[in-house]
C-alpha atoms as a PDB file:
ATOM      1  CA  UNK A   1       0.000   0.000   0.000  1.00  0.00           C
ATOM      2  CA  UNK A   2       2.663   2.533   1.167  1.00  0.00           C
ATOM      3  CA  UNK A   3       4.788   2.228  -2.736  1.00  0.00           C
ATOM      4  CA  UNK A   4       0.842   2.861  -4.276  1.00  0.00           C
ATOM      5  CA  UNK A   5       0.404   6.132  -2.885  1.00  0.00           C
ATOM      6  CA  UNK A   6       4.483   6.791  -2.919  1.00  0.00           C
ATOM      7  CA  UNK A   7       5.468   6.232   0.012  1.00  0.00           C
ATOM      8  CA  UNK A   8       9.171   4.982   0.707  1.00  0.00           C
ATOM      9  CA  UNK A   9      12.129   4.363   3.712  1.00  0.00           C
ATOM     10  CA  UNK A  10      10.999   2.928   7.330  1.00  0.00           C
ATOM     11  CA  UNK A  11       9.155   5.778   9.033  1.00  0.00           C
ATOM     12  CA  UNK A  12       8.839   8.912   6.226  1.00  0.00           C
ATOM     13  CA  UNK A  13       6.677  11.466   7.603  1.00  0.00           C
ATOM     14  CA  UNK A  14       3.983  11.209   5.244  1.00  0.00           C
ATOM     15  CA  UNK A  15       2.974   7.936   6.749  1.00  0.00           C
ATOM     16  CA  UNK A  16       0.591   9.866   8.983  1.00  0.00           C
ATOM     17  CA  UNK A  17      -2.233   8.461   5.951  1.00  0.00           C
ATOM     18  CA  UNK A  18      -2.312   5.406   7.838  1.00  0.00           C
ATOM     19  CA  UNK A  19      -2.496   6.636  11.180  1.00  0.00           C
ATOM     20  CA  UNK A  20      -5.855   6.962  12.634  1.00  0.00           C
ATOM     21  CA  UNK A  21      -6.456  10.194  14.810  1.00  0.00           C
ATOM     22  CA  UNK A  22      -8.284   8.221  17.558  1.00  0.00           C
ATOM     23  CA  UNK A  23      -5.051   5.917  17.440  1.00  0.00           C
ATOM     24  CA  UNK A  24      -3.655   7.513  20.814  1.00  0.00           C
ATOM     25  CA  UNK A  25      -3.064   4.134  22.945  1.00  0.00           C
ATOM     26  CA  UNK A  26      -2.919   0.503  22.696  1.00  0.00           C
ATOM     27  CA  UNK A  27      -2.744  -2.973  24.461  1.00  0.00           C
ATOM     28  CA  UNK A  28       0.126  -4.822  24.917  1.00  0.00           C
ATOM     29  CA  UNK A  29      -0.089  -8.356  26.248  1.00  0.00           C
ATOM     30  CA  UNK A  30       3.186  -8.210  27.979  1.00  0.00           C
ATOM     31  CA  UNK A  31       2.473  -4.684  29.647  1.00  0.00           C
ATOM     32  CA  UNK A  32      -0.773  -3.972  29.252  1.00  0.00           C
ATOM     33  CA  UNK A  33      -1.677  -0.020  28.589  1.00  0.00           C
ATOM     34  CA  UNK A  34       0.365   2.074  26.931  1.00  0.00           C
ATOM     35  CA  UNK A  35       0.198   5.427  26.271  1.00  0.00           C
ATOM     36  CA  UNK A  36       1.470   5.149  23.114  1.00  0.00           C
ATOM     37  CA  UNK A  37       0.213   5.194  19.955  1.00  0.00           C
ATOM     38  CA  UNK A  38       0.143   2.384  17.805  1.00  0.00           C
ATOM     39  CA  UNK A  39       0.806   3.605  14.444  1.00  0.00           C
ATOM     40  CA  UNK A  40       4.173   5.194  16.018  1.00  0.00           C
ATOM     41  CA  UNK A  41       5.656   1.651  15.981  1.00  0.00           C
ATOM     42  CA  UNK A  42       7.552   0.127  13.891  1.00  0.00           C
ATOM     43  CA  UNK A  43       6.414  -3.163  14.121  1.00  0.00           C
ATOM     44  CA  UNK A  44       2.797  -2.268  13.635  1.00  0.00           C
ATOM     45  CA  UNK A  45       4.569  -0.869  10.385  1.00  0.00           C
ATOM     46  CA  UNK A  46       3.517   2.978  11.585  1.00  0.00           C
ATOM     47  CA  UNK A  47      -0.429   2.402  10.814  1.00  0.00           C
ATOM     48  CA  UNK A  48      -3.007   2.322  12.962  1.00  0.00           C
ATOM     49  CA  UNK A  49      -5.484  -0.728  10.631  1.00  0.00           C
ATOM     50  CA  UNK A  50      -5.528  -4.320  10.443  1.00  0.00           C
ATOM     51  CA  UNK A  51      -6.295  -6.696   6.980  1.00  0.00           C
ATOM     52  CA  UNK A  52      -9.008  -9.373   7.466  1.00  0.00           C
ATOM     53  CA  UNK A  53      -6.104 -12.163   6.523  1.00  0.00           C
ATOM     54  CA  UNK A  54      -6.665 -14.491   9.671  1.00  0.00           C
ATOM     55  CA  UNK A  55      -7.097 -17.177   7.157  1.00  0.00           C
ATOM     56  CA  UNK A  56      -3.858 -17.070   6.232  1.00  0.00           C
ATOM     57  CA  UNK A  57      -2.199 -20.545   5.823  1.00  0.00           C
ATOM     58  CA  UNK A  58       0.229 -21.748   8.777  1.00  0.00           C
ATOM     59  CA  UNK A  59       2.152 -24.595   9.889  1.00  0.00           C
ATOM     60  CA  UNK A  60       3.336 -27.579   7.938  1.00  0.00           C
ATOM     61  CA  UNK A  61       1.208 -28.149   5.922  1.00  0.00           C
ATOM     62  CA  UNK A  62      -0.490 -24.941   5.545  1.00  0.00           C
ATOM     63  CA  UNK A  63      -3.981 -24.386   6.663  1.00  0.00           C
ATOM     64  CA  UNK A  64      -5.892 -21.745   7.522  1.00  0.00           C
ATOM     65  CA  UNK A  65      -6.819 -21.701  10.984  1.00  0.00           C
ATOM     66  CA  UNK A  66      -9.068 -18.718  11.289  1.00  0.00           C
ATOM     67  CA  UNK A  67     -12.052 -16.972   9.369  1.00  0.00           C
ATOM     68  CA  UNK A  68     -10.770 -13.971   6.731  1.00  0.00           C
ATOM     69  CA  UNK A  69     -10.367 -13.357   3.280  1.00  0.00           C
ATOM     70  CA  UNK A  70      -6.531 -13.570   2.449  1.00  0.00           C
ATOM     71  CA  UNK A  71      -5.662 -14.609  -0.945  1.00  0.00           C
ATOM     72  CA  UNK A  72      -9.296 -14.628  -1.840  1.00  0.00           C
ATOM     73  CA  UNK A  73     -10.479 -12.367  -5.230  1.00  0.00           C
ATOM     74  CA  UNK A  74     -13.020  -9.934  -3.972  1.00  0.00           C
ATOM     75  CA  UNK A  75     -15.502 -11.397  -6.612  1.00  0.00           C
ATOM     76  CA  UNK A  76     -15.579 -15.011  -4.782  1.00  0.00           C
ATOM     77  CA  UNK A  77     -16.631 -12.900  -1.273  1.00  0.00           C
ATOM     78  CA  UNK A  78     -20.314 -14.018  -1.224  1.00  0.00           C
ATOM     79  CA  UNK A  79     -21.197 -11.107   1.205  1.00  0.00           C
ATOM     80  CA  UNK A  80     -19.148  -7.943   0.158  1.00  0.00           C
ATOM     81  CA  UNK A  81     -21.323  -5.725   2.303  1.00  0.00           C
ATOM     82  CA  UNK A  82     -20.563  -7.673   5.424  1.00  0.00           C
ATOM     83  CA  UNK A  83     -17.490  -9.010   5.044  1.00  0.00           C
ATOM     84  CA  UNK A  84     -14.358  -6.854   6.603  1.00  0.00           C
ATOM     85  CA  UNK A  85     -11.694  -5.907   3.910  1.00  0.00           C
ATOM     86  CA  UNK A  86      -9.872  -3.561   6.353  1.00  0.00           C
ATOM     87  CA  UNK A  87     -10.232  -1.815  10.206  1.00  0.00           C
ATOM     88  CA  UNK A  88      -8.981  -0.266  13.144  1.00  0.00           C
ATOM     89  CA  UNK A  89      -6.279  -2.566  14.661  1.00  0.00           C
ATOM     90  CA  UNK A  90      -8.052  -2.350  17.826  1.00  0.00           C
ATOM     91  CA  UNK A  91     -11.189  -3.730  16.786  1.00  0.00           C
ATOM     92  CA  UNK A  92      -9.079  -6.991  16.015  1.00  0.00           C
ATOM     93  CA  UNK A  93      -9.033  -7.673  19.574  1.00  0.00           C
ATOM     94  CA  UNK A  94     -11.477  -5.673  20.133  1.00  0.00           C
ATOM     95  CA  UNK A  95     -11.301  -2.408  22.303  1.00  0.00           C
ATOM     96  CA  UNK A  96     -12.209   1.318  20.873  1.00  0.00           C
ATOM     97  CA  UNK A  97     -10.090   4.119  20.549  1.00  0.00           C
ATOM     98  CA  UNK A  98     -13.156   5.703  20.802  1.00  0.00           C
ATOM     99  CA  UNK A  99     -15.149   4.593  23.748  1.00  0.00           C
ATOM    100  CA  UNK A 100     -11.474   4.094  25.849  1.00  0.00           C
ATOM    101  CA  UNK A 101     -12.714   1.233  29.030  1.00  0.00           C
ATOM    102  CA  UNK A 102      -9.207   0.361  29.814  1.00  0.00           C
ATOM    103  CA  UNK A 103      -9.545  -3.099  29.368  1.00  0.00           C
ATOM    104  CA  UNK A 104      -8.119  -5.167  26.390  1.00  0.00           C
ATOM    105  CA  UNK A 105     -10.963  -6.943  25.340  1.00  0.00           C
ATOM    106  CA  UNK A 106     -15.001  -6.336  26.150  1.00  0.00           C
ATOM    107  CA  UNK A 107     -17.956  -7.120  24.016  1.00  0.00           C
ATOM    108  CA  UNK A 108     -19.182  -4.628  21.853  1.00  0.00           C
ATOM    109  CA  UNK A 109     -16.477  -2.548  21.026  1.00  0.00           C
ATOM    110  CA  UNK A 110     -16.812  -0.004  18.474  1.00  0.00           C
ATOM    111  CA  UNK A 111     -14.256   0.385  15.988  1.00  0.00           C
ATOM    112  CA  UNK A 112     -14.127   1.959  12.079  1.00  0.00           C
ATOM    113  CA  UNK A 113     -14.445  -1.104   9.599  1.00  0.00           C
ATOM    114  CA  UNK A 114     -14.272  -0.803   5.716  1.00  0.00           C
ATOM    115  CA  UNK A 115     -15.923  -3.280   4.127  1.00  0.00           C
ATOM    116  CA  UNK A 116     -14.877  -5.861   0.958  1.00  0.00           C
ATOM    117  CA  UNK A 117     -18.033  -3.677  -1.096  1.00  0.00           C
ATOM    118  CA  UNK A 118     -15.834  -0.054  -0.218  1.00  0.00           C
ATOM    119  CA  UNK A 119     -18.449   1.278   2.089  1.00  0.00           C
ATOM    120  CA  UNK A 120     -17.232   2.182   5.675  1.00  0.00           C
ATOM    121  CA  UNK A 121     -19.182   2.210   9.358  1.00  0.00           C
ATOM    122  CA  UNK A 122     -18.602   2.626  12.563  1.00  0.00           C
ATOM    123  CA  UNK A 123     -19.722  -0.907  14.200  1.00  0.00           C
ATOM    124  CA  UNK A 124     -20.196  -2.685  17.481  1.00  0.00           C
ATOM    125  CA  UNK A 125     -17.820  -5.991  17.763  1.00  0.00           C
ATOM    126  CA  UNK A 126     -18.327  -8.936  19.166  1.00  0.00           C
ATOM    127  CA  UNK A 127     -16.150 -10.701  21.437  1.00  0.00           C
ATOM    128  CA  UNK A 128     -17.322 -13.474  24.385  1.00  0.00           C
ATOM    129  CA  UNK A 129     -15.040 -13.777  27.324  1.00  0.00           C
ATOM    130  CA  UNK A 130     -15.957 -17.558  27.400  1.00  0.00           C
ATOM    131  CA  UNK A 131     -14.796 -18.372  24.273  1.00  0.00           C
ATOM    132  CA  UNK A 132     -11.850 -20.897  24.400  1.00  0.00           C
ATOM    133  CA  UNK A 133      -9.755 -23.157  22.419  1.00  0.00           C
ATOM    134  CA  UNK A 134      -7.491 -21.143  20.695  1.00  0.00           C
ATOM    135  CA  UNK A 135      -9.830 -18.091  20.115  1.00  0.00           C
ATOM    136  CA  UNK A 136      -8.984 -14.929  21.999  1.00  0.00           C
ATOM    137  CA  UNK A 137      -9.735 -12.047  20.122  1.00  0.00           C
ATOM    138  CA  UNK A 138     -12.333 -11.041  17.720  1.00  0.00           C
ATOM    139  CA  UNK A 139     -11.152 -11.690  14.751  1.00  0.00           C
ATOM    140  CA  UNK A 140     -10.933 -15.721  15.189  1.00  0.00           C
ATOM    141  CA  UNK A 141     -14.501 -16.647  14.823  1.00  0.00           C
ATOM    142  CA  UNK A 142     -17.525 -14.379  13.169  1.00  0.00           C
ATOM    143  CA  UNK A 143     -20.181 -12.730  14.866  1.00  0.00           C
ATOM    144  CA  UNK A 144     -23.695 -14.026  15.989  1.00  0.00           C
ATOM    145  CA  UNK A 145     -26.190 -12.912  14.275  1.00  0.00           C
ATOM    146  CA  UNK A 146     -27.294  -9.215  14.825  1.00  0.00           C
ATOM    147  CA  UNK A 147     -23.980  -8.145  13.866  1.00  0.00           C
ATOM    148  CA  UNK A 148     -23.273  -6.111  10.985  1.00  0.00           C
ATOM    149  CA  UNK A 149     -20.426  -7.719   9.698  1.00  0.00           C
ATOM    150  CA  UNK A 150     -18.264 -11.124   9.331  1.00  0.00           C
ATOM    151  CA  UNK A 151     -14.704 -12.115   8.636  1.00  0.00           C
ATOM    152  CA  UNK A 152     -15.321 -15.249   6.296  1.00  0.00           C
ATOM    153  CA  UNK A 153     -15.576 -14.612   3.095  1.00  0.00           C
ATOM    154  CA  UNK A 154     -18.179 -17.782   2.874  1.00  0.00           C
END
């Protein structure tokens, strides 16, 4: 994305495109709050959104573990206005830059999505504290219904 819109070197100043303004903390498993920024890092590559690629092959062999649309052509999505193409990092997890509760992850977050169809919203996400087996965050498993999105492109 950065070479598209000309964008070159680690950290050039212009990279503020991919910064979102509400971007003005984060969670960090190993230290929990920070008042840092996210996009200021350089291994969230100095942007503030996350690609629905959970799907994304892994191990040996490869398979994809999670619900998301990596690799996929956008034509083969069978819901483009509910699938997630691209979104605030933090509703990954989720939290809000927004609605800050100082907490890493809580039902209903609400976080900026764009969507596979190019429309954008500002949307609740869903997360459930009991969910186990290898599924922390948000973006491992799609929504219940009532939700106005999903990760699989299915």
């Amino acid at each position: 994305m950065k070479s598209y819109v000309g964008l070159t070197g680690s950290k050039p100043e212009r990279a503020k495109l991919f910064a979102c303004p509400a971007d003005t903390f984060y969670w960090d498993y190993e230290n929990g709050w920070s008042s840092q920024s996210l996009h200021q890092q350089a291994r969230y590559y100095y942007s503030s959104y996350g690609f629905n690629g959970g799907n994304f092959p892994r191990g040996t062999p490869p398979v994809p573990l999670w619900p998301g649309i990596a690799g996929r052509k956008l034509s083969s999505i069978k819901e483009p206005v509910k699938t997630v193409l691209v979104l605030e990092f933090a509703g990954l997890l989720p939290y809000s830059w927004h609605e800050p509760a100082r907490v890493s992850h809580y039902n209903n977050a609400r976080d900026m999505v764009a969507f596979v169809d190019g429309h954008g919203s500002y949307i609740k996400m869903y997360w459930d504290s009991a969910t186990t087996n290898n599924h922390i965050e948000s973006w491992q498993y799609d929504p219940p219904a009532g939700y106005e999105y999903k990760w699989s492109g299915d």
